[in-house]
Structures are given as C-alpha cells and as structure tokens.
Protein backbone atom coordinates (compact mmCIF):
# COMPACT_ATOMS: atom_id res chain seq x y z
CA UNK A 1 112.23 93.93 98.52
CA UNK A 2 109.93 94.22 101.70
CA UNK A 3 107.50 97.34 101.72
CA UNK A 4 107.03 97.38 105.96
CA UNK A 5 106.87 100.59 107.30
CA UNK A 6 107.64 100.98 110.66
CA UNK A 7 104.99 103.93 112.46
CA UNK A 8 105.94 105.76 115.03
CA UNK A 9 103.32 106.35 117.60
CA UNK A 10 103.44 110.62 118.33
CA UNK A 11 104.27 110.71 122.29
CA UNK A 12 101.95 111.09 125.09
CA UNK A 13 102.15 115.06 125.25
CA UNK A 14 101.14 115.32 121.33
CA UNK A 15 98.00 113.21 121.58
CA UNK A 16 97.17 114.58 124.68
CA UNK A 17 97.43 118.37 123.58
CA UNK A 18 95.77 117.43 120.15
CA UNK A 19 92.76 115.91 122.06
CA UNK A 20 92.04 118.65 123.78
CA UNK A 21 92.05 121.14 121.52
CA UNK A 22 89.38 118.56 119.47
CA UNK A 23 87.52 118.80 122.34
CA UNK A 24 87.82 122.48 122.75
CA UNK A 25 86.61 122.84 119.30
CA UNK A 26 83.64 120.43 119.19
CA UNK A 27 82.56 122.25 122.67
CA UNK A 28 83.02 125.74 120.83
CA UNK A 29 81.01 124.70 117.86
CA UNK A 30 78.29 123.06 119.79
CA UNK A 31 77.70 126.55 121.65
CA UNK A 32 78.08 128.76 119.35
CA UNK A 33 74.33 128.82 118.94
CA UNK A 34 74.21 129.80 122.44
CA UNK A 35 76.58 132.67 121.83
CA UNK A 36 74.43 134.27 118.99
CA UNK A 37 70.88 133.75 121.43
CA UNK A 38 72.97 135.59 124.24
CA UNK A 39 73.68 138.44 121.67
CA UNK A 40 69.86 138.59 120.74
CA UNK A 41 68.60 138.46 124.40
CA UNK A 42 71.26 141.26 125.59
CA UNK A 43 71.40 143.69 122.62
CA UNK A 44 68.19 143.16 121.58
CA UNK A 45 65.43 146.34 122.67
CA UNK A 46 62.08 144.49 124.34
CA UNK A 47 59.74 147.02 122.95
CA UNK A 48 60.90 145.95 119.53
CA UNK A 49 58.48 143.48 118.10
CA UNK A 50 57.66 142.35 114.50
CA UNK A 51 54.71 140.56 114.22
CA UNK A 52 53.53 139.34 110.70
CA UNK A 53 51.06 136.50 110.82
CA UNK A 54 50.44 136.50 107.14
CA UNK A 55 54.09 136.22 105.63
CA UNK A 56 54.63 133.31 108.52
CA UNK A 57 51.29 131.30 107.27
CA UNK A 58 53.03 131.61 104.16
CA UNK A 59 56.80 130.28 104.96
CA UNK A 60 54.97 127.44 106.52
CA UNK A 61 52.95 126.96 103.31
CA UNK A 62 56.28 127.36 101.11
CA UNK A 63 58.09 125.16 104.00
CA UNK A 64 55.23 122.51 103.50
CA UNK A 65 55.01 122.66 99.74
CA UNK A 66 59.32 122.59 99.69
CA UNK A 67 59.00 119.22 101.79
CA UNK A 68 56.44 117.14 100.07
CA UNK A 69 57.78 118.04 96.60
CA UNK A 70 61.35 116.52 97.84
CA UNK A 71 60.20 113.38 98.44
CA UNK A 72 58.64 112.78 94.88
C-alpha cells in the first residue's frame, strides 16, 4: 500500500490575492501605532497638560526595581 499524496499547488490568482492581503495586514499592523499618535495630535486640546514629576520618578523607580528583580 503506498501512502504518496499528490499536492496540488493553489493557482497563480490564489497565492497572489493571499499575498497581498498578508501584506496589507502586516502594513496595517505596523501603523497602527501611527493611527492612535494621529488621534492624540488632532483631538487632543494643546492647553491640556499633566505634568507630575514625582509619580514619573517613581514609575522609573518601580520600572528599574521590576527589571533587575527579573533577571535574578
């Protein structure tokens, strides 16, 4: 009893369609950062500002702390 299978290759039209909607998705994901910085830069009011100096001396701190206790 022989267990060859015989694959058919999908034609030209398939692969090419499937390959470019890969590559429309890789290109979407890689900008969607882009889209959300847009959103921030247009929606976003200028005169709004938060500015905490103290809780972002501590993140770092906590940050720090976080990343020399993972590599005990």
């Amino acid at each position: 009893m022989s267990t060859n299978l015989m694959l058919h290759e999908p034609p030209n039209a398939l692969r090419l369609i499937t390959q470019a909607y890969t590559s429309l998705l890789i290109i979407g994901f890689a900008l969607l950062p882009t889209q959300f910085i847009a959103y921030l830069y247009f929606q976003q009011d200028p005169a709004l500002k938060f500015e905490d100096h103290l809780f972002h001396e501590f993140a770092i701190a906590v940050a720090t702390l976080e990343g020399c206790s993972s590599h005990m």
